[in-house]
N, C-alpha and C. Protein backbone atom coordinates (compact mmCIF):
# COMPACT_ATOMS: atom_id res chain seq x y z
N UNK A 1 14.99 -8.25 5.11
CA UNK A 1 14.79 -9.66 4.80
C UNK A 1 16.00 -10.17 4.03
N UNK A 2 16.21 -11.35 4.08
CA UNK A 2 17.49 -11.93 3.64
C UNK A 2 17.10 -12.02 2.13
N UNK A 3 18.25 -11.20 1.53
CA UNK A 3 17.39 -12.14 -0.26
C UNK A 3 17.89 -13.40 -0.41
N UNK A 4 18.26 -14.55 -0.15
CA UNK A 4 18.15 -15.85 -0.43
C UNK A 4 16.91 -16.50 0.05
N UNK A 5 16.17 -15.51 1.23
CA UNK A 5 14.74 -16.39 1.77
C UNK A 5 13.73 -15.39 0.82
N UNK A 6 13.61 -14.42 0.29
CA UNK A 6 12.68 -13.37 -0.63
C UNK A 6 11.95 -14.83 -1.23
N UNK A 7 10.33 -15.01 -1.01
CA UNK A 7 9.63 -15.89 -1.92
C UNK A 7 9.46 -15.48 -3.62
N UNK A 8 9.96 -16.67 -4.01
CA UNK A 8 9.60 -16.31 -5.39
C UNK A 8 8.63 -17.09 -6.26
N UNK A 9 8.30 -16.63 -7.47
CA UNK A 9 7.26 -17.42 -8.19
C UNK A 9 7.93 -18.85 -8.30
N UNK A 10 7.12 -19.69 -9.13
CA UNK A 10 7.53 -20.90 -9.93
C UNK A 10 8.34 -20.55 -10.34
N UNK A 11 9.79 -21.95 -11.30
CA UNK A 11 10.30 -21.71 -12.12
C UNK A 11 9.23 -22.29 -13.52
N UNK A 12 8.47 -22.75 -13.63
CA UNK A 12 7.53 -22.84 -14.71
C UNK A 12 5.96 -23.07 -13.65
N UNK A 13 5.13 -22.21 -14.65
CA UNK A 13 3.56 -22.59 -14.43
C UNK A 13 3.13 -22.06 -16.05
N UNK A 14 1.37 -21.82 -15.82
CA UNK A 14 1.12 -22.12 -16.59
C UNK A 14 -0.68 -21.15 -16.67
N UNK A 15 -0.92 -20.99 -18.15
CA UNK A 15 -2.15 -20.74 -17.93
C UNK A 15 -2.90 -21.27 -18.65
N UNK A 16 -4.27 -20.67 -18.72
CA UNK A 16 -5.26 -21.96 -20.35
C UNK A 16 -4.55 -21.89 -21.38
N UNK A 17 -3.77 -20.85 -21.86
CA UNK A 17 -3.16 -20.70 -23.62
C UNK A 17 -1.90 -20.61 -23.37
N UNK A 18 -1.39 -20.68 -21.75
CA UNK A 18 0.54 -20.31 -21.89
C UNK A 18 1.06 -21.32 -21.07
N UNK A 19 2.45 -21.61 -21.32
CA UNK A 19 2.90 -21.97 -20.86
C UNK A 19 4.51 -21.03 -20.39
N UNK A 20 4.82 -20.86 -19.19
CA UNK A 20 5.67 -20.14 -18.71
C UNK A 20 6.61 -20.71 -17.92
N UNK A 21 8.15 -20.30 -18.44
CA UNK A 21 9.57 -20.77 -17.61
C UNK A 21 11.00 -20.40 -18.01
N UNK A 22 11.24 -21.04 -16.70
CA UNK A 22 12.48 -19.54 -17.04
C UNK A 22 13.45 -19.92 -18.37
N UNK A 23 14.22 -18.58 -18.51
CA UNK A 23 14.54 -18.46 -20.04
C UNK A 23 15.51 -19.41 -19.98
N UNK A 24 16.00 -20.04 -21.13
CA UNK A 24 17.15 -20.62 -21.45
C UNK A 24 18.23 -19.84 -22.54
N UNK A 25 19.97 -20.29 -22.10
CA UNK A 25 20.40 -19.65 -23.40
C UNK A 25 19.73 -19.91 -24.56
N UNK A 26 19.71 -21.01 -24.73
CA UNK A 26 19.64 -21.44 -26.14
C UNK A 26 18.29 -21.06 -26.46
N UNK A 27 17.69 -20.37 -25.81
CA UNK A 27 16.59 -19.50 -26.73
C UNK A 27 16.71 -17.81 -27.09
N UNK A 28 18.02 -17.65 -26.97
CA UNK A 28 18.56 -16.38 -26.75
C UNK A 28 18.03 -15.47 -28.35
N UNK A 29 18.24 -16.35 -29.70
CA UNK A 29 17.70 -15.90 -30.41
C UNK A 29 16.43 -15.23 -30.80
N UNK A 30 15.33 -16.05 -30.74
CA UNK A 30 14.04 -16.09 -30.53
C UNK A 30 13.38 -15.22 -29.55
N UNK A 31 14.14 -14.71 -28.45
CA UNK A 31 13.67 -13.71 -27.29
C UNK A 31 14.22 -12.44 -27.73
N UNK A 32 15.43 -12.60 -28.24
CA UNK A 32 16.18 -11.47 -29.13
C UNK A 32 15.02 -10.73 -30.19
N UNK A 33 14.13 -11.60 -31.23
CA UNK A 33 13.61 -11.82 -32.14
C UNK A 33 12.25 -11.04 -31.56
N UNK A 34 11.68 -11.32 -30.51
CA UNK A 34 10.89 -10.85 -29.68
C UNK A 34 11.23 -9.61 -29.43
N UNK A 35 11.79 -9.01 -28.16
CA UNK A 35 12.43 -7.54 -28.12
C UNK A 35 12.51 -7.02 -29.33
N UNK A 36 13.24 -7.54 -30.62
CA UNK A 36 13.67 -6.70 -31.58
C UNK A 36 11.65 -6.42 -32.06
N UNK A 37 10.85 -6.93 -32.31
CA UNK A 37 9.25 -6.97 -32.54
C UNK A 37 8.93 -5.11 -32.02
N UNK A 38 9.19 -5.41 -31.00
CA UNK A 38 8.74 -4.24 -30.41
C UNK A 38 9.30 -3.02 -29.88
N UNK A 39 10.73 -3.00 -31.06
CA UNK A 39 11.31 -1.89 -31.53
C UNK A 39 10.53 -0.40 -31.73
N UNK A 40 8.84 -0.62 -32.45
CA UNK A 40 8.34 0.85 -32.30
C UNK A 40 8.03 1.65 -30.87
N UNK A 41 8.35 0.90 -29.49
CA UNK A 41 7.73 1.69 -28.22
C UNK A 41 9.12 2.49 -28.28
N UNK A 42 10.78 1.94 -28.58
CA UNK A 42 11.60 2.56 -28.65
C UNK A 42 11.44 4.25 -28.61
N UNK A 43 10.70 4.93 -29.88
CA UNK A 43 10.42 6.62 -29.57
C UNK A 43 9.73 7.21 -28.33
N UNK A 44 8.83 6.31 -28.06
CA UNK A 44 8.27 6.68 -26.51
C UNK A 44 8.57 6.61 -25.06
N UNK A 45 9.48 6.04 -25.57
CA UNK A 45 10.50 5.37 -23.82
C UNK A 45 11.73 6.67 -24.09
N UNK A 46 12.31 7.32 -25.35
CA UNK A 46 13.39 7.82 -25.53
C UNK A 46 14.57 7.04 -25.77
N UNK A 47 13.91 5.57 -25.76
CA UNK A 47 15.07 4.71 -26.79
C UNK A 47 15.62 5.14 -28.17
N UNK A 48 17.00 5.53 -28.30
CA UNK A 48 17.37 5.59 -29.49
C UNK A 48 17.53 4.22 -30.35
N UNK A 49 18.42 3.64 -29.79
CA UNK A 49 18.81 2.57 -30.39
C UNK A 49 18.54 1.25 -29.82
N UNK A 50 18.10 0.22 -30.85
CA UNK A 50 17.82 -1.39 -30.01
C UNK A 50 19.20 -1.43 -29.83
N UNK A 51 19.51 -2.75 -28.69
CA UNK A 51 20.49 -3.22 -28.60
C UNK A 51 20.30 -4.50 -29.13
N UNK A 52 21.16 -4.86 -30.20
CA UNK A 52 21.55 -6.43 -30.76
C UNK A 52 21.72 -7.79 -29.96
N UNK A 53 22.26 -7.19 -28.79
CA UNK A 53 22.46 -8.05 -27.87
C UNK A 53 21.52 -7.97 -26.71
N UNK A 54 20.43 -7.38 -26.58
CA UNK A 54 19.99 -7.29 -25.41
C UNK A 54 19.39 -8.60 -24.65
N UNK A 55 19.24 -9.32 -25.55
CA UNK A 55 18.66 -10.59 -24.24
C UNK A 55 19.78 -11.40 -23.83
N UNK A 56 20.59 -11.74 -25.21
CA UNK A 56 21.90 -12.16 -24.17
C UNK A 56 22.57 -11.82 -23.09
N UNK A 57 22.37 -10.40 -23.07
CA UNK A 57 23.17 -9.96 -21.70
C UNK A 57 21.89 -9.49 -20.41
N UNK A 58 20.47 -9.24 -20.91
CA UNK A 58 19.56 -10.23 -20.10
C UNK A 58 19.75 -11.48 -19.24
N UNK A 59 20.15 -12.84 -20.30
CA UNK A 59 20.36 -14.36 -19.53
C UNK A 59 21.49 -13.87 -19.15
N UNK A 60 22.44 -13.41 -19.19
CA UNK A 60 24.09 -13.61 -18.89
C UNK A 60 24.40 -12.58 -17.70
N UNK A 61 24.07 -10.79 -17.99
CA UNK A 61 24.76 -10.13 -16.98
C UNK A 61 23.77 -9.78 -15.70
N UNK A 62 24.36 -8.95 -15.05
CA UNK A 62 23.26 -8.80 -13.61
C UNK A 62 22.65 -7.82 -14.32
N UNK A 63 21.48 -7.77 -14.34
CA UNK A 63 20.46 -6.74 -14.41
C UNK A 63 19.49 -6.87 -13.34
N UNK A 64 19.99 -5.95 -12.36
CA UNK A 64 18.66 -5.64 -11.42
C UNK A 64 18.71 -4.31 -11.32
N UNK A 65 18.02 -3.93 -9.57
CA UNK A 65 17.15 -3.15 -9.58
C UNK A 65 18.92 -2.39 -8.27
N UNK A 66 19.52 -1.06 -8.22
CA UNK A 66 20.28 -0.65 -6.94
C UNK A 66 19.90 -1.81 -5.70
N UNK A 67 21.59 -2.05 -5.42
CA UNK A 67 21.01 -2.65 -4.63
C UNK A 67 20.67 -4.14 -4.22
N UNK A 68 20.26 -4.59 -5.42
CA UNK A 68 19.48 -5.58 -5.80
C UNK A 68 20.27 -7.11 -6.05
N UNK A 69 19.88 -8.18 -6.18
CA UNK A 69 20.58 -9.51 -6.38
C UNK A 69 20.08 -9.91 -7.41
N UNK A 70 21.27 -10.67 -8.04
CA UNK A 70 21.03 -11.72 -9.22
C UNK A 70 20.00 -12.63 -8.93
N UNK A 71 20.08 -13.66 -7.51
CA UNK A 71 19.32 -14.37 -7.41
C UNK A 71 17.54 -14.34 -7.68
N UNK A 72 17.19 -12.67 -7.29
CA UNK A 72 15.59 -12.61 -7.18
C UNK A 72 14.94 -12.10 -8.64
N UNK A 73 16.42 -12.00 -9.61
CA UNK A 73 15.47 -11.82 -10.75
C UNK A 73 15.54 -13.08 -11.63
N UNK A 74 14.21 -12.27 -12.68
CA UNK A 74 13.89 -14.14 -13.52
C UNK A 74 13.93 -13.50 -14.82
N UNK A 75 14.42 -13.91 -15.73
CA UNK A 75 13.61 -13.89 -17.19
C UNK A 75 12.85 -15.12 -17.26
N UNK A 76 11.58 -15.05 -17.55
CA UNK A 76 10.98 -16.04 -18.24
C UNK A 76 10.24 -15.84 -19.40
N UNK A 77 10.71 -17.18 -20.33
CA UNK A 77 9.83 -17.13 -21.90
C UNK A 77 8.10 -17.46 -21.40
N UNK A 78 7.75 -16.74 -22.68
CA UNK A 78 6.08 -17.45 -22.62
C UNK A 78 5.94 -18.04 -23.63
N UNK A 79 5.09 -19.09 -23.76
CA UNK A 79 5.18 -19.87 -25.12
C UNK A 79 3.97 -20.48 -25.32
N UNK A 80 3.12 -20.62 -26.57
CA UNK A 80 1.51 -21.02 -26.50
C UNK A 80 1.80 -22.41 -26.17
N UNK A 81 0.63 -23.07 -25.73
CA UNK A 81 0.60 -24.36 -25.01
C UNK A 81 0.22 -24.92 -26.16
N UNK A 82 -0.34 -24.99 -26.81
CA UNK A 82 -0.79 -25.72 -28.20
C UNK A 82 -0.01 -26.15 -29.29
N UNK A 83 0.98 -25.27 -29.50
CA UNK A 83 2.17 -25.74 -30.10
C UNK A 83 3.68 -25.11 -29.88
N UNK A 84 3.43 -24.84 -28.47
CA UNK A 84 5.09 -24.43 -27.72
C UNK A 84 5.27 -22.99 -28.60
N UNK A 85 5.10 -22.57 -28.91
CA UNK A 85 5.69 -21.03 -30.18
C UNK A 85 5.89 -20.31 -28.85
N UNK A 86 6.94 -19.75 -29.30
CA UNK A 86 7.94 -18.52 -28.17
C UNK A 86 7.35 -17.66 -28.94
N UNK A 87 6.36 -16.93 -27.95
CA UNK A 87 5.46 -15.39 -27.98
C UNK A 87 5.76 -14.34 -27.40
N UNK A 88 6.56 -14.33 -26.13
CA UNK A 88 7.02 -13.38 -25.50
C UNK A 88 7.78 -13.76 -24.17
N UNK A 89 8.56 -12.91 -23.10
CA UNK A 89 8.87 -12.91 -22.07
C UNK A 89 8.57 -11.73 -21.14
N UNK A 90 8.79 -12.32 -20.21
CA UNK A 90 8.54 -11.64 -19.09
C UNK A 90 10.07 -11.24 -17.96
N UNK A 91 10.77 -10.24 -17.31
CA UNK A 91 11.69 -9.63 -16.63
C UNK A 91 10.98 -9.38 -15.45
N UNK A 92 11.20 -10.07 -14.44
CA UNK A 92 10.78 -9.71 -13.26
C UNK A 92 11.58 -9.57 -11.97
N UNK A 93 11.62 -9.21 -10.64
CA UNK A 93 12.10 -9.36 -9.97
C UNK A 93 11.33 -9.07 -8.61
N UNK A 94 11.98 -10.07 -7.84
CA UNK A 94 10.88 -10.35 -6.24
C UNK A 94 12.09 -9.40 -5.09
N UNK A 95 10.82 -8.56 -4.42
CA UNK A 95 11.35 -7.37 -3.87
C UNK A 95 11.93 -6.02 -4.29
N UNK A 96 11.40 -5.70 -5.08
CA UNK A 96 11.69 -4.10 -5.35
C UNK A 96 10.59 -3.06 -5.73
N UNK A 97 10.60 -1.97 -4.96
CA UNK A 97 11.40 -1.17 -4.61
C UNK A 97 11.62 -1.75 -2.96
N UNK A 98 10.50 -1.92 -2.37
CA UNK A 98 10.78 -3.04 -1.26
C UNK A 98 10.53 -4.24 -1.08
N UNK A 99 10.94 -4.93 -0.43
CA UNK A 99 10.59 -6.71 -0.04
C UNK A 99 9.33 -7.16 -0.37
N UNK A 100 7.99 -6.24 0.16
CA UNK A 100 6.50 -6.94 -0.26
C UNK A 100 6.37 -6.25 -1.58
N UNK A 101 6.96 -6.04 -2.19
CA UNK A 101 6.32 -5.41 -4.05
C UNK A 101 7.31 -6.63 -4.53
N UNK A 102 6.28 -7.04 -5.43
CA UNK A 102 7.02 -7.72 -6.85
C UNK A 102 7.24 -6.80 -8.05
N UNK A 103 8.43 -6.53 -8.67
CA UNK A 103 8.40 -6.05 -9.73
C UNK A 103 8.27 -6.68 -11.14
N UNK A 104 7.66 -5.75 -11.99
CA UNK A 104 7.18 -6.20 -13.38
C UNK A 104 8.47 -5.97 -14.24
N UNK A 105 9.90 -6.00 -14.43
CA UNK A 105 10.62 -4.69 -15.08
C UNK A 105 10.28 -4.95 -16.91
N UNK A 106 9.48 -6.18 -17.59
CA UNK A 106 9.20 -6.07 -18.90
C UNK A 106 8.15 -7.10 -19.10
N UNK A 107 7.28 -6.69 -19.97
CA UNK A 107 6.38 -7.82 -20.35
C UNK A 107 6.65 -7.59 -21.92
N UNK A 108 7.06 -8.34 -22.79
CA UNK A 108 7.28 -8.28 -24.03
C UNK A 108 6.25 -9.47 -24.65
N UNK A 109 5.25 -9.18 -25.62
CA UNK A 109 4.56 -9.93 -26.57
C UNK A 109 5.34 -9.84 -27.93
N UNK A 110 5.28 -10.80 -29.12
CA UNK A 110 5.54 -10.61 -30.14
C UNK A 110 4.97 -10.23 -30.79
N UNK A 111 4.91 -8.83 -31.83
CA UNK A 111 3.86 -8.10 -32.00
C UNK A 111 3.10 -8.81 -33.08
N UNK A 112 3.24 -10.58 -33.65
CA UNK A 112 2.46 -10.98 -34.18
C UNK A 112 1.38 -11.76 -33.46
N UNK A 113 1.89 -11.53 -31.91
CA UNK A 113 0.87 -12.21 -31.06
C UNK A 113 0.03 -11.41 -30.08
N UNK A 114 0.24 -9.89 -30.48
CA UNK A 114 -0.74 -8.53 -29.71
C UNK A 114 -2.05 -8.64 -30.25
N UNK A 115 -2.36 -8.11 -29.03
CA UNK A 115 -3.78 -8.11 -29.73
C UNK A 115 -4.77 -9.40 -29.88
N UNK A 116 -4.20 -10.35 -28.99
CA UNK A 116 -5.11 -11.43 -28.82
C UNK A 116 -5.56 -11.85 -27.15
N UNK A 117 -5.22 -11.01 -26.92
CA UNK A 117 -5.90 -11.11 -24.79
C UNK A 117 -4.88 -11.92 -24.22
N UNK A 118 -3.28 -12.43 -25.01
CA UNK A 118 -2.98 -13.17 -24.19
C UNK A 118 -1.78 -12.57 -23.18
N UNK A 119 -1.46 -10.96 -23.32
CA UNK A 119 -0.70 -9.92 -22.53
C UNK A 119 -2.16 -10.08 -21.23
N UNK A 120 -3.15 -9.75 -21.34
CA UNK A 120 -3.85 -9.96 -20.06
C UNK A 120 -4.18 -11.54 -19.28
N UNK A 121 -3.97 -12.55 -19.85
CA UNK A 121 -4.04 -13.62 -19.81
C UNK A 121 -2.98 -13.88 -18.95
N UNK A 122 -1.83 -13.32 -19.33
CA UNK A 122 -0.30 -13.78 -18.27
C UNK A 122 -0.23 -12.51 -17.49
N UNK A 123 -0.98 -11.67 -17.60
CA UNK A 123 -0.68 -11.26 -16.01
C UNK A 123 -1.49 -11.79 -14.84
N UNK A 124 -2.82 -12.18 -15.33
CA UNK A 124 -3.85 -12.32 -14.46
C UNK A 124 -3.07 -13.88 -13.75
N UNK A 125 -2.38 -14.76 -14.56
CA UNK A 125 -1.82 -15.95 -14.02
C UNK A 125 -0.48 -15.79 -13.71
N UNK A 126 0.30 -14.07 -13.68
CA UNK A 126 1.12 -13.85 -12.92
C UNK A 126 0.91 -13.52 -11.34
N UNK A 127 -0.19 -12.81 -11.39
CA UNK A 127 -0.90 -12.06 -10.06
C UNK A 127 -1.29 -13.61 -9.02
N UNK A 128 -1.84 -14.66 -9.84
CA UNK A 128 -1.99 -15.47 -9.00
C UNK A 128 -1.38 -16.79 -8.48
N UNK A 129 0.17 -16.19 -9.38
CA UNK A 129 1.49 -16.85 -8.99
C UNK A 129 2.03 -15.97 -7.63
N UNK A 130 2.09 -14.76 -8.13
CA UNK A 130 2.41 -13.98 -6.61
C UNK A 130 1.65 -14.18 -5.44
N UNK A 131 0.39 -14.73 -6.00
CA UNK A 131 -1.03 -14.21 -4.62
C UNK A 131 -0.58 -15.81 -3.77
N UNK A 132 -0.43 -16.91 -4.63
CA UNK A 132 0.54 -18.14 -3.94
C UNK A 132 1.51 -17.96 -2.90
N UNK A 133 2.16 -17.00 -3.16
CA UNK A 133 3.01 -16.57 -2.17
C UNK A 133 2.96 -16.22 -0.74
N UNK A 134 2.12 -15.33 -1.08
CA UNK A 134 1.16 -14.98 0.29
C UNK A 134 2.10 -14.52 1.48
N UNK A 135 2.57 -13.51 0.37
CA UNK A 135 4.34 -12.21 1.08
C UNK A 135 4.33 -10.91 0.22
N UNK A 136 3.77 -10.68 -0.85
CA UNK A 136 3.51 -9.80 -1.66
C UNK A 136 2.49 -9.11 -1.52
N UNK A 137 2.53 -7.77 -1.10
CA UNK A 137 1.61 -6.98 -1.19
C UNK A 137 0.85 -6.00 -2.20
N UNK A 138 1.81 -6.07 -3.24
CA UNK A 138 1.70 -5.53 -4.26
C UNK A 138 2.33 -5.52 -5.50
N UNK A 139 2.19 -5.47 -6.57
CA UNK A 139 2.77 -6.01 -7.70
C UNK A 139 2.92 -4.20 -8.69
N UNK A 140 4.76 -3.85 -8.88
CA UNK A 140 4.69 -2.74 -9.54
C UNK A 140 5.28 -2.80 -10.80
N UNK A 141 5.14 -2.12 -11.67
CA UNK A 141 6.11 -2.14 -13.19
C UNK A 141 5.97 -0.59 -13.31
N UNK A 142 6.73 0.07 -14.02
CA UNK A 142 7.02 1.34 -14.83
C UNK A 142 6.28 1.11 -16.12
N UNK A 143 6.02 2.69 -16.74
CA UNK A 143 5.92 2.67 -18.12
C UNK A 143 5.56 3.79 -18.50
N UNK A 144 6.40 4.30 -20.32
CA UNK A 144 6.49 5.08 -20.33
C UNK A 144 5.39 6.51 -20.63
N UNK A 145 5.35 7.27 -19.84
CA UNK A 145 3.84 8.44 -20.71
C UNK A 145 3.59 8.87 -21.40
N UNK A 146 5.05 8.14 -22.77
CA UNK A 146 4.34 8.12 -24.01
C UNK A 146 3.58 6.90 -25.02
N UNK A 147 3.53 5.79 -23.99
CA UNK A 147 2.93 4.89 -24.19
C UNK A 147 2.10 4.64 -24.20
N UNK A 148 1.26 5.30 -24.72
CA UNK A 148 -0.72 5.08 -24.29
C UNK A 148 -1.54 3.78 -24.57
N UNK A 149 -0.68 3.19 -25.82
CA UNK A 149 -1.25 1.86 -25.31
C UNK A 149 -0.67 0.64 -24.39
N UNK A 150 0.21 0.65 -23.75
CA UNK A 150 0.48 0.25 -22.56
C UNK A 150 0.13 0.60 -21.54
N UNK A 151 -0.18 1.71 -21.24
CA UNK A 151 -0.84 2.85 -20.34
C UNK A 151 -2.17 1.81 -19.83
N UNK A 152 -2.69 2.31 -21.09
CA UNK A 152 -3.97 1.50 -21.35
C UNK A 152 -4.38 -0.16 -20.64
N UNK A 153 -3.45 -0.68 -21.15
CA UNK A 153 -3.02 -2.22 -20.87
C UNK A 153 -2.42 -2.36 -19.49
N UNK A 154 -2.27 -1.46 -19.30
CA UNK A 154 -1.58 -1.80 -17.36
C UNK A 154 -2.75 -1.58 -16.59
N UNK A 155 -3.13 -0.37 -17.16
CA UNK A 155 -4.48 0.38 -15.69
C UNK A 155 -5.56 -0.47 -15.96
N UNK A 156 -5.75 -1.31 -17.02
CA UNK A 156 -6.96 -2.25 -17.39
C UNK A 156 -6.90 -3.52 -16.70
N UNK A 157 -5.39 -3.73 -16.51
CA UNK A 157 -5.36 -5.19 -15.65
C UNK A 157 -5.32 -4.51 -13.98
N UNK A 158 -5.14 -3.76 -13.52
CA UNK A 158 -5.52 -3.43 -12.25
C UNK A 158 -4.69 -2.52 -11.49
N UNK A 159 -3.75 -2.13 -12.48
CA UNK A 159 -2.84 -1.23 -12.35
C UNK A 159 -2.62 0.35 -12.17
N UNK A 160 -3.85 0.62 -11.32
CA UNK A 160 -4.15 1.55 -10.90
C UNK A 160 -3.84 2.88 -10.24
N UNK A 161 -2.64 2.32 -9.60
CA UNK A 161 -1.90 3.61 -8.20
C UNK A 161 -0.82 3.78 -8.49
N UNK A 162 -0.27 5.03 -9.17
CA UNK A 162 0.64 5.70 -9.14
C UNK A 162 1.35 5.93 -7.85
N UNK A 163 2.79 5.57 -8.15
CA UNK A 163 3.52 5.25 -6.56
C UNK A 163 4.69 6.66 -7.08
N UNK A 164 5.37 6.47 -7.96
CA UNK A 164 5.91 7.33 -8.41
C UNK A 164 6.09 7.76 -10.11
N UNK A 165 6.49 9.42 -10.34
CA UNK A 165 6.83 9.77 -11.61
C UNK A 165 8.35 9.87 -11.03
N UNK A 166 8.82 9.70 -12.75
CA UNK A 166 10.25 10.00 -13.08
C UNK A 166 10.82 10.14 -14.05
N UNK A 167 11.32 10.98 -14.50
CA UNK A 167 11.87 11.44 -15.74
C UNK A 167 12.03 12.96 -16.24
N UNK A 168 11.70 13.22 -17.04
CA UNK A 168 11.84 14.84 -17.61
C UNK A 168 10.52 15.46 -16.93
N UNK A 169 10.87 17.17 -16.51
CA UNK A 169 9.60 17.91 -15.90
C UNK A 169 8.72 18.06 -16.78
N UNK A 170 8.86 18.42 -18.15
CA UNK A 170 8.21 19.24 -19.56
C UNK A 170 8.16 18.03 -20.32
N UNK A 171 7.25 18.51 -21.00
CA UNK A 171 6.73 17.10 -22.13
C UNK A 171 7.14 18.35 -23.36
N UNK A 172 7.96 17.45 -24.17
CA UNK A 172 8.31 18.36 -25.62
C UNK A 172 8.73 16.72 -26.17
N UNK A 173 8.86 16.83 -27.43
CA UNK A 173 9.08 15.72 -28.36
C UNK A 173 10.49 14.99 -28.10
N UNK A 174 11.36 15.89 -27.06
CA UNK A 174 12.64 15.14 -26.78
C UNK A 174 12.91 14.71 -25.45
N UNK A 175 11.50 15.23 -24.54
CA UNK A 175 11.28 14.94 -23.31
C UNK A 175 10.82 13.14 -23.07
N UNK A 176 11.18 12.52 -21.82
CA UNK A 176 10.30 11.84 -21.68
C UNK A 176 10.65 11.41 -20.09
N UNK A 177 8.94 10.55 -19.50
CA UNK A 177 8.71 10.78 -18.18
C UNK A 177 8.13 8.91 -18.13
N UNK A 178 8.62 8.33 -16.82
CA UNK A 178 7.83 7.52 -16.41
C UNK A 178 6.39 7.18 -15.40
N UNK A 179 5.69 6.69 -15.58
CA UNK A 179 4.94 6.11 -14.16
C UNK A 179 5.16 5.21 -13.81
N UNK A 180 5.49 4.97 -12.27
CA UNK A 180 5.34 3.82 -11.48
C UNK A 180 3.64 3.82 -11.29
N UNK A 181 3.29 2.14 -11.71
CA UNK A 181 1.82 1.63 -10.96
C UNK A 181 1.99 0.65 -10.13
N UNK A 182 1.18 0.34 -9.64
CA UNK A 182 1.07 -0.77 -9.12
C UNK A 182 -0.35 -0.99 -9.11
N UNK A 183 -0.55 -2.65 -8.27
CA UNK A 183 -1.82 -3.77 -8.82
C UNK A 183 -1.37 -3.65 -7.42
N UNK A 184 -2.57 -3.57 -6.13
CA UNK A 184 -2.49 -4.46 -4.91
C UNK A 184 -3.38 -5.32 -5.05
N UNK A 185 -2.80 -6.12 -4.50
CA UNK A 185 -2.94 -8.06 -4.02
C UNK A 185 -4.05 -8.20 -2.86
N UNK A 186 -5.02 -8.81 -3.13
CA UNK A 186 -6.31 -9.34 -2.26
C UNK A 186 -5.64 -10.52 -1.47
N UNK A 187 -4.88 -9.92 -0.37
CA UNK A 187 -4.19 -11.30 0.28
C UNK A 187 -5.26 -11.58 1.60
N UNK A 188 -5.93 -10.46 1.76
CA UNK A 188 -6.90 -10.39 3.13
C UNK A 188 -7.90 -11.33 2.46
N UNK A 189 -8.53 -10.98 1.70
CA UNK A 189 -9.64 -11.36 0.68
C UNK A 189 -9.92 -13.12 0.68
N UNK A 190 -8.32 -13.60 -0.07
CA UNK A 190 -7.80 -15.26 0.01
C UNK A 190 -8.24 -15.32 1.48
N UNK A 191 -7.39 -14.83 1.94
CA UNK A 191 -7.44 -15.35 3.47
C UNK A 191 -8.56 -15.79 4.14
N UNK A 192 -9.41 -15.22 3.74
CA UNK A 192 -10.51 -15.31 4.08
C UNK A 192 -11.68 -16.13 3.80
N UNK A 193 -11.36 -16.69 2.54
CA UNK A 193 -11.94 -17.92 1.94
C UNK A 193 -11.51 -19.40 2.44
């Protein structure tokens, strides 16, 4: 498939408590501010070090997937609808590992805003930004297996099927391993209504 025709989400939508669109520089701080929040998954991924700069070169350099185009990925901020507050973003990209998977590559909350249902709130009104599409067969993200409460938080929103592991064979305290999940998409289901 051509990636200039790859369907992609909105550049803004929306849910009951969010409002979602794509990032701007000039919020480069504040998303910075965000990532830096959730500095403690760092030991479980085998992150040593934050990077200072990481969202700037997020908005600015290519970060995709081998392979892959600038055009099909997005950062987008999330921000409460009630009084705009930048809560988190989202890293995604349309087509990978193939054309019908959407990828998840980050969902970042601010960890003063965990823990309030609204990480399940924006996926459930991500899933039915993709299900709009109606070209996506499945929706995947990584994460790490020392993450148990993300673990948790993925397989709860529907994230069920292990597509692939990757990382270290042995689990020891300097080891670490990913899962690929994925969420399939009720496109038969719509259709059918």
């Amino acid at each position: 498939m051509d990636h200039i025709k790859q369907p992609q989400i909105a550049h803004n939508w929306q849910t009951t408590r969010l409002a979602v669109a794509d990032s701007r520089l000039e919020e480069v701080d504040a998303l910075q501010s965000i990532y830096d929040s959730c500095a403690y998954i760092g030991p479980w991924c085998g992150e040593s070090d934050r990077d200072p700069d990481q969202m700037r070169k997020s908005l600015s350099d290519e970060h995709f997937p081998p392979e892959g185009s600038k055009n099909l990925c997005r950062l987008q901020s999330v921000r409460l609808v009630k009084d705009e507050t930048l809560v988190g973003y989202l890293e995604l990209y349309h087509g990978y590992p193939d054309a019908a998977i959407f990828w998840i590559a980050t969902l970042a909350i601010h960890i003063q805003f965990q823990h309030q249902g609204l990480g399940r709130e924006l996926i459930a009104g991500l899933v039915k930004q993709i299900e709009l599409l109606d070209h996506y067969h499945e929706i995947g993200m990584g994460v790490g297996l020392k993450n148990w409460s993300a673990l948790r938080f993925w397989i709860s929103c529907g994230f069920d099927r292990i597509t692939k592991f990757d990382g270290d064979s042995v689990c020891t305290d300097k080891t670490f391993a990913n899962l690929w999940l994925c969420k399939q998409l009720m496109l038969e289901k719509r259709k059918a209504e």
